[in-house]
C-alpha atoms as a PDB file:
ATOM      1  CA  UNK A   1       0.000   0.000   0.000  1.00  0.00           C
ATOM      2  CA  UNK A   2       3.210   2.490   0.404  1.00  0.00           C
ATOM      3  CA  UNK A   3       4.215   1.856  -3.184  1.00  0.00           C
ATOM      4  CA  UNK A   4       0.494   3.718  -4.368  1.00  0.00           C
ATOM      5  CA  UNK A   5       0.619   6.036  -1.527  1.00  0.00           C
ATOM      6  CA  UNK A   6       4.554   7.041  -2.931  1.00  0.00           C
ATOM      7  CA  UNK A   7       3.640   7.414  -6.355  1.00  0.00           C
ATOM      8  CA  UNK A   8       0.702  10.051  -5.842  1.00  0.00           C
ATOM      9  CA  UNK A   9       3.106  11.900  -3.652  1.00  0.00           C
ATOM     10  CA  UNK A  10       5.576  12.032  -6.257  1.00  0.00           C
ATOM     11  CA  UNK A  11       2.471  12.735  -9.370  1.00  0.00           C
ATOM     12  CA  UNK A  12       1.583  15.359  -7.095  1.00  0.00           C
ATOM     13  CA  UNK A  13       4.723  17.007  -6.596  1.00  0.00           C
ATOM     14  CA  UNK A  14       5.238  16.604 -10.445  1.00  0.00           C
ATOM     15  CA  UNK A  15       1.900  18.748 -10.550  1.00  0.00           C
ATOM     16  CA  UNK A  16       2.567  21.338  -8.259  1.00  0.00           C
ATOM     17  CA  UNK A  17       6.240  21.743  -9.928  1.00  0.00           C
ATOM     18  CA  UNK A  18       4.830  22.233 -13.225  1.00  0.00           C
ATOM     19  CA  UNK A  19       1.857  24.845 -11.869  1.00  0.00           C
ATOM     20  CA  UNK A  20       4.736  26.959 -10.309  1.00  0.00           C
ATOM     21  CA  UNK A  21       6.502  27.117 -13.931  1.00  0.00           C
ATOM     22  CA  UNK A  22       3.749  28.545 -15.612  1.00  0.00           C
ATOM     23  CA  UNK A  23       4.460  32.201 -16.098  1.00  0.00           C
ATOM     24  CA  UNK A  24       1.979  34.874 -15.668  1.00  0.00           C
ATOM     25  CA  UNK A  25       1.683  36.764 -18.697  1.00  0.00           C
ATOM     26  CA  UNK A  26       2.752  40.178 -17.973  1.00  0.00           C
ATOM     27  CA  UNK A  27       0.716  43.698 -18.903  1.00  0.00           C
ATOM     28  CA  UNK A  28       1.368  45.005 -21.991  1.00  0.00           C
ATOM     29  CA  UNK A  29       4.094  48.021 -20.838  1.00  0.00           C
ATOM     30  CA  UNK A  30       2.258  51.598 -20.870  1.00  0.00           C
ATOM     31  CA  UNK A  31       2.773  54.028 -24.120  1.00  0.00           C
ATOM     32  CA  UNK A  32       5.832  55.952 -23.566  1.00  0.00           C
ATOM     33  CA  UNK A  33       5.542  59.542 -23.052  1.00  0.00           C
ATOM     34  CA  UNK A  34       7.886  62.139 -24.908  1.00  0.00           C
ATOM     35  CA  UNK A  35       9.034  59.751 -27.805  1.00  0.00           C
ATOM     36  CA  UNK A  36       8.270  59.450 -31.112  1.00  0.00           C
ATOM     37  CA  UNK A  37       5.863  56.455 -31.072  1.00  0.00           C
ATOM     38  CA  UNK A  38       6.273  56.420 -35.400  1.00  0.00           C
ATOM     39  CA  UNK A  39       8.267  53.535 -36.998  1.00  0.00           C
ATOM     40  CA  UNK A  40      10.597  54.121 -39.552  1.00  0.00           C
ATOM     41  CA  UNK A  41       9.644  58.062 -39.466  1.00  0.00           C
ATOM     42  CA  UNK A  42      12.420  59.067 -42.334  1.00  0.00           C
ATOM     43  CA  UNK A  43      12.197  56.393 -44.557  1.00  0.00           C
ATOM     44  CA  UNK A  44      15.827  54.798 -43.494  1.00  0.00           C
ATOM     45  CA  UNK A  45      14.464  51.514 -43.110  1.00  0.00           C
ATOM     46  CA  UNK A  46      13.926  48.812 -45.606  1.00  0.00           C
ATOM     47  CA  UNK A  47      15.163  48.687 -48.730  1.00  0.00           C
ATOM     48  CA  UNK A  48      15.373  51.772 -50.787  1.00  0.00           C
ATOM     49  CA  UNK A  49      11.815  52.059 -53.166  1.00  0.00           C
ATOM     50  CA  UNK A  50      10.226  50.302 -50.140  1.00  0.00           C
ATOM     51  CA  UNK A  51       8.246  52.255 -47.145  1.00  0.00           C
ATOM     52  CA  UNK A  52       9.040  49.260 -44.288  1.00  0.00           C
ATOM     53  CA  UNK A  53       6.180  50.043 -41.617  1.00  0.00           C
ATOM     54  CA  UNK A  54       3.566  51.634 -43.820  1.00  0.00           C
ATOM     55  CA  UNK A  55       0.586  50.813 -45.308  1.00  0.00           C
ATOM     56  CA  UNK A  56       0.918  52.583 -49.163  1.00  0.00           C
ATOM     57  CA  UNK A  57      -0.755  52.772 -52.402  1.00  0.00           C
ATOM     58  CA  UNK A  58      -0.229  54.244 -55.891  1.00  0.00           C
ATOM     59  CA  UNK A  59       3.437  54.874 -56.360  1.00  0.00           C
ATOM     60  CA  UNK A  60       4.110  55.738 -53.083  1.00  0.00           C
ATOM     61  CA  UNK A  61       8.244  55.105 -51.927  1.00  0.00           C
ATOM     62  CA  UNK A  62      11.322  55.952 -50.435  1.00  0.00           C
ATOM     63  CA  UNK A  63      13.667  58.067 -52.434  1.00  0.00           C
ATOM     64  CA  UNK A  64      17.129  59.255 -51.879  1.00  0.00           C
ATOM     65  CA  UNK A  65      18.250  62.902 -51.526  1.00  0.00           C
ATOM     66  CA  UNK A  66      20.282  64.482 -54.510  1.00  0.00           C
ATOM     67  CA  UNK A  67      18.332  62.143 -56.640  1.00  0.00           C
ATOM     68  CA  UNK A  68      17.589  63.650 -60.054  1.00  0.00           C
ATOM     69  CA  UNK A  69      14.513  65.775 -59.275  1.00  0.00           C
ATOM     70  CA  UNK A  70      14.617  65.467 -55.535  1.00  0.00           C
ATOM     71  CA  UNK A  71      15.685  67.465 -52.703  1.00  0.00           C
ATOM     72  CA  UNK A  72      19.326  67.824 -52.109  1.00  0.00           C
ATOM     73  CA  UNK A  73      21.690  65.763 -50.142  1.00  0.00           C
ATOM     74  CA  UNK A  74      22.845  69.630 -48.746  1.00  0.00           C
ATOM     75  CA  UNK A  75      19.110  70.635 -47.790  1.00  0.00           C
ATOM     76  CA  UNK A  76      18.573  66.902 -46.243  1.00  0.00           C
ATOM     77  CA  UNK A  77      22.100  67.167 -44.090  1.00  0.00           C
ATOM     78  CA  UNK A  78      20.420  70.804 -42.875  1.00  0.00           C
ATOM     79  CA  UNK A  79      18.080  69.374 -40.977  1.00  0.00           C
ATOM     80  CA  UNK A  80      19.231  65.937 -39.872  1.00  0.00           C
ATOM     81  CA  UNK A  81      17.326  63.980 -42.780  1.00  0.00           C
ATOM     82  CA  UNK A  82      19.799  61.313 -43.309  1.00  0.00           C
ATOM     83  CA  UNK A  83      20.174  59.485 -46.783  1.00  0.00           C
ATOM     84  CA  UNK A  84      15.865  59.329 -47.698  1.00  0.00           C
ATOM     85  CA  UNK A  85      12.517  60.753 -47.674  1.00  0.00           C
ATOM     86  CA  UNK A  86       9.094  59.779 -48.800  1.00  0.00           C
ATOM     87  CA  UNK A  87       7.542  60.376 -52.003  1.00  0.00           C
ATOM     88  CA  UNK A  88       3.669  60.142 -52.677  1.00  0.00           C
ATOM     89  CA  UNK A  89       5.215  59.537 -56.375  1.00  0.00           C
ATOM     90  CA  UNK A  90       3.594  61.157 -59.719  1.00  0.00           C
ATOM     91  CA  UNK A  91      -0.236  61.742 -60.225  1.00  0.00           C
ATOM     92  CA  UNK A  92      -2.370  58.220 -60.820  1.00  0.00           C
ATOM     93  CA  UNK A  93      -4.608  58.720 -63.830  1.00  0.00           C
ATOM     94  CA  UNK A  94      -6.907  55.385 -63.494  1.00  0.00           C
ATOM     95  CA  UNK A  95      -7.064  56.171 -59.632  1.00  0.00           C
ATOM     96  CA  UNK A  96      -7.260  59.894 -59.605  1.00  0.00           C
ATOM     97  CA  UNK A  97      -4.687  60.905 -57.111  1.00  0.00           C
ATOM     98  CA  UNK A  98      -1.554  60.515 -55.480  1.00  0.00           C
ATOM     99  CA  UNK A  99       0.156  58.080 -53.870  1.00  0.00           C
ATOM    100  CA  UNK A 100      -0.295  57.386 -49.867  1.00  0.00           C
ATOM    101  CA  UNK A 101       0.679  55.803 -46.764  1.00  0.00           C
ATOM    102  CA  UNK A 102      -0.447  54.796 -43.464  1.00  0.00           C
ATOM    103  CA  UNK A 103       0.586  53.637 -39.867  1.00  0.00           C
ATOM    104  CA  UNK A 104      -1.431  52.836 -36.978  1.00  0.00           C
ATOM    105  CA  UNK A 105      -0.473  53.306 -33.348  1.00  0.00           C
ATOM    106  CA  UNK A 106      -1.854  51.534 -30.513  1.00  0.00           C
ATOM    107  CA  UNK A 107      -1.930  54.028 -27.065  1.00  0.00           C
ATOM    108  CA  UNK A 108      -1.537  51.009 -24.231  1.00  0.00           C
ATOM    109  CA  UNK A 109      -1.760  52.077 -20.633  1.00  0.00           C
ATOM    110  CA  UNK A 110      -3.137  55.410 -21.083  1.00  0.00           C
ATOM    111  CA  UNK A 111      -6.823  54.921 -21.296  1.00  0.00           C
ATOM    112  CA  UNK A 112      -7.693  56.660 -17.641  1.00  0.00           C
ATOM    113  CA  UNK A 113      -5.324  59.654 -18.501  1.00  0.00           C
ATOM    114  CA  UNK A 114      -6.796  60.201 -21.833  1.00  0.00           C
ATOM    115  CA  UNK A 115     -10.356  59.670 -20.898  1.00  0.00           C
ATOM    116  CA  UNK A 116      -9.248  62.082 -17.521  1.00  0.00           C
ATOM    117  CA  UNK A 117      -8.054  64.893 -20.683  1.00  0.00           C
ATOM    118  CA  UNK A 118      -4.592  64.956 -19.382  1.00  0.00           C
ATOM    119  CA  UNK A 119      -2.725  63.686 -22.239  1.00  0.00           C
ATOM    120  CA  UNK A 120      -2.035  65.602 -25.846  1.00  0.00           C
ATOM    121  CA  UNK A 121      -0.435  64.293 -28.899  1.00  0.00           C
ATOM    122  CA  UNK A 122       2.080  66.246 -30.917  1.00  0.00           C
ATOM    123  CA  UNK A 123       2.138  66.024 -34.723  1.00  0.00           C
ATOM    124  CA  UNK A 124       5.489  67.047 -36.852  1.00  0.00           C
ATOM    125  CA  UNK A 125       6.583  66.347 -39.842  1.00  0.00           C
ATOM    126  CA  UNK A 126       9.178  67.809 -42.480  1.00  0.00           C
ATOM    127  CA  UNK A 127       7.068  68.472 -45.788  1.00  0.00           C
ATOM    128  CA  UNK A 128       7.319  69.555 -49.273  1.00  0.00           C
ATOM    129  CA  UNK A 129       6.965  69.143 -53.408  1.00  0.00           C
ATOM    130  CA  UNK A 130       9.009  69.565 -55.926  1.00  0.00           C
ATOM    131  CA  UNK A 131       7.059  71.775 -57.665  1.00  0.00           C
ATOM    132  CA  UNK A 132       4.394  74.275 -56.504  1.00  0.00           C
ATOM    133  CA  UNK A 133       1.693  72.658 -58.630  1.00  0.00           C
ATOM    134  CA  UNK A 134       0.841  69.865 -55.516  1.00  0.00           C
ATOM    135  CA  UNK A 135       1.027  70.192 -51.826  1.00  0.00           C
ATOM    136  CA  UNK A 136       1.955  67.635 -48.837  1.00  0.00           C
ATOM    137  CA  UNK A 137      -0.054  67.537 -45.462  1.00  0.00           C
ATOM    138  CA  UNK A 138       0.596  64.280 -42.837  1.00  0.00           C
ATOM    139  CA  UNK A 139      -2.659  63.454 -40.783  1.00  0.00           C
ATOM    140  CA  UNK A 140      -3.604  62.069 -37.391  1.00  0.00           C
ATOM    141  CA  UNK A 141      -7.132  60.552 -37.026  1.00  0.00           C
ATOM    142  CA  UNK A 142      -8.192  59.099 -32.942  1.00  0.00           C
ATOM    143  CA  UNK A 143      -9.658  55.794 -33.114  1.00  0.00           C
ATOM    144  CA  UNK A 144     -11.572  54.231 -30.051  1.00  0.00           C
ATOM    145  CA  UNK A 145     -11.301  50.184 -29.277  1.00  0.00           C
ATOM    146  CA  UNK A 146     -14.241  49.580 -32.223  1.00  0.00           C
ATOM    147  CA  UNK A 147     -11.744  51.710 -34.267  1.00  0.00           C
ATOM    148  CA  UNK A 148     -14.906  54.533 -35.091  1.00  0.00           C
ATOM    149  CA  UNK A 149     -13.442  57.950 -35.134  1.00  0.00           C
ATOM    150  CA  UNK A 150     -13.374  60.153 -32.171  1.00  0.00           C
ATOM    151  CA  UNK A 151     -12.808  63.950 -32.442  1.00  0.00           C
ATOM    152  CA  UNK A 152     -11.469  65.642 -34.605  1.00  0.00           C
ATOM    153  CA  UNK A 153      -8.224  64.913 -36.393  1.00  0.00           C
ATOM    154  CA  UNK A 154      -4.447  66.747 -36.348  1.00  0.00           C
ATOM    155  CA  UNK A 155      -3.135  68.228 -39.675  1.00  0.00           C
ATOM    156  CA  UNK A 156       0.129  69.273 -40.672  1.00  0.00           C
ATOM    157  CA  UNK A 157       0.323  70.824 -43.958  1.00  0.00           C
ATOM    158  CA  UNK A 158      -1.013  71.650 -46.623  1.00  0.00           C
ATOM    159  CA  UNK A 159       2.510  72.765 -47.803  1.00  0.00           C
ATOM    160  CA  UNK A 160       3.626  73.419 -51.700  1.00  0.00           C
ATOM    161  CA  UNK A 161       7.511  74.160 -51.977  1.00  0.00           C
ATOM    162  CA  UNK A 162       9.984  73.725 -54.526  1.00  0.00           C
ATOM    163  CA  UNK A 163      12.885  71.429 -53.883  1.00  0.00           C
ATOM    164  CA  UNK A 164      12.363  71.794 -49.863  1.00  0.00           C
ATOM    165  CA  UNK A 165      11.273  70.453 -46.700  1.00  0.00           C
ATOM    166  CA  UNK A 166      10.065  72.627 -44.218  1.00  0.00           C
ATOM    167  CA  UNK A 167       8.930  71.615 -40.862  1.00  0.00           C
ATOM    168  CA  UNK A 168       5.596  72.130 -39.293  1.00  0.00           C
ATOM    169  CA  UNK A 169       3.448  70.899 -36.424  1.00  0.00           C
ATOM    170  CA  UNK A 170      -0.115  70.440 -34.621  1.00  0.00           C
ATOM    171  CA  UNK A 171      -1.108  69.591 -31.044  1.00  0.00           C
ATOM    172  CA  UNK A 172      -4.458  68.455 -29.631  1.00  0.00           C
ATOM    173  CA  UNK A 173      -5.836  67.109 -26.375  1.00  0.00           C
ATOM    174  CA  UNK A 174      -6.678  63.394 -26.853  1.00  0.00           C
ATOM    175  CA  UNK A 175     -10.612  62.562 -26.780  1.00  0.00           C
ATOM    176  CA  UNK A 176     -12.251  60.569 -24.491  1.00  0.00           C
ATOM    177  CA  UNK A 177     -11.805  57.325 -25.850  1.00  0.00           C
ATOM    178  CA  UNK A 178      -9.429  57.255 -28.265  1.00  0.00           C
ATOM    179  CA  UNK A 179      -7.275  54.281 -27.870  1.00  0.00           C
ATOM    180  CA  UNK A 180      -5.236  53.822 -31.386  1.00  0.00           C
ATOM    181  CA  UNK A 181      -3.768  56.840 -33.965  1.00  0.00           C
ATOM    182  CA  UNK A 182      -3.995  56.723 -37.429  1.00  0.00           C
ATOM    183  CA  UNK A 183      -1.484  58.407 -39.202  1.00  0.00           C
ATOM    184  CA  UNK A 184      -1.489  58.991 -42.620  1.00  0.00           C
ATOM    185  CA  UNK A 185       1.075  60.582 -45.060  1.00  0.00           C
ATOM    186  CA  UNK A 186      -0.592  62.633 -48.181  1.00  0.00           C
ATOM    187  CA  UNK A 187      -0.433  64.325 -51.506  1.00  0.00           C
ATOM    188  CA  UNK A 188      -2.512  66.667 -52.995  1.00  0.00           C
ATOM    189  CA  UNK A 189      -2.761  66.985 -56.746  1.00  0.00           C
ATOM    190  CA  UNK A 190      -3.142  69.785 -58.598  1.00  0.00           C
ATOM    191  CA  UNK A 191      -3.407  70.009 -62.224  1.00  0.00           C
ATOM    192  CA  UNK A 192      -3.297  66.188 -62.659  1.00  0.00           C
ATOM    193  CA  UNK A 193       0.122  67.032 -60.414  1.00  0.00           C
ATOM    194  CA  UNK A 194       1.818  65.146 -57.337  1.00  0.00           C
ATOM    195  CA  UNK A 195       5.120  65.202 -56.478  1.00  0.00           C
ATOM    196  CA  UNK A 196       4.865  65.577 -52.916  1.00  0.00           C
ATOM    197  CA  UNK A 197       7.972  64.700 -50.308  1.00  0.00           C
ATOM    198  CA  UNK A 198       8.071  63.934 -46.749  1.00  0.00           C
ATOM    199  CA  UNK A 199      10.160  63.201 -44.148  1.00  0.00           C
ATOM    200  CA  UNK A 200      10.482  63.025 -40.162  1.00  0.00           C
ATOM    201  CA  UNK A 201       7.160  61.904 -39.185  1.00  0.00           C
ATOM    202  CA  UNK A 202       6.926  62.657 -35.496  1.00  0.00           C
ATOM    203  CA  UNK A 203       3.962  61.621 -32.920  1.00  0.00           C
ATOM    204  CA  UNK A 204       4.244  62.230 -29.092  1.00  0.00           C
ATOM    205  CA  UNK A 205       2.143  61.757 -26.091  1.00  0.00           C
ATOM    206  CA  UNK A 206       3.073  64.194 -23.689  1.00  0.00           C
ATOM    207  CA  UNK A 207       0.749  65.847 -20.826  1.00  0.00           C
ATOM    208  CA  UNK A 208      -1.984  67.950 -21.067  1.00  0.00           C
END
């Protein structure tokens, strides 16, 4: 009768062994504050043509500065621009518009301080054309857990240059609710025109 009685000891202590391995999953770590919550923000990742971390359409890419027709590899070093930048690409005839991309951005942590109003994002975003027949604008939509928009969304741009990047920015409180961002990068055509460029996308949750 001790051989049975040994056995469920030790198929017990086998049990209780493997219970204290399990590992509690741990909470997803809160949404940094005061850092740009963008990937690949200036187009240095990926392969060159390629837009690693964006969602894009039409002949949206990555192109290098001092390309022929681009910005130069001077006016990129100005500003800390490294080797690319974005381009929405030329004007899309059988779509009607330029090319596009977009990232989302899930806020983790932060729901009682955003639904409280004490927490603002911060939009910035280097932008330009090569022309001044097109304009460039970068756009931040708030998106609640059923991703429907909340409130009202933060624009940089429009912004029609020629050859240059020039920097410009946007802060709102966060709505009630909001839980993800949606940021876009866009071009405007004009005159069956795009040629927009972008670079340095920047978002930041800071205090309100």
């Amino acid at each position: 009768m001790q051989t049975p009685r040994r056995t469920l000891a030790s198929v017990f202590s086998v049990v209780l062994a493997a219970a204290s391995l399990v590992a509690v999953a741990p909470a997803a770590a809160a949404t940094p504050l005061g850092t740009n919550l963008v990937k690949n923000p200036g187009a240095q990742s990926g392969s060159l043509g390629s837009a690693t971390s964006w969602d894009t359409d039409l002949a949206f890419s990555s192109r290098k500065y001092g390309d022929p027709g681009m910005p130069s590899k001077a006016h990129g070093n100005s500003f800390g621009g490294g080797t690319r930048l974005f381009s929405t690409g030329p004007y899309d005839e059988n779509f009607d518009g330029c090319g596009s991309a977009t990232q989302f951005i899930n806020i983790t942590g932060r729901g009682g301080a955003i639904d409280n109003g004490n927490l603002k994002v911060t939009l910035k975003a280097r932008l330009g054309t090569l022309s001044t027949q097109s304009s460039a604008q970068v756009t931040l939509q708030f998106r609640d857990s059923n991703n429907h928009q909340v409130g009202n969304q933060v624009k940089v741009g429009p912004v029609s240059t020629n050859k240059t990047l020039v920097s410009r920015s946007a802060s709102r409180r966060i709505p009630d609710g909001a839980r993800t961002f949606r940021v876009q990068i866009l071009g405007n055509p004009s005159d069956q025109t795009c040629d927009a460029v972008i670079d340095l996308v920047n978002v930041q949750v800071t205090s309100y």
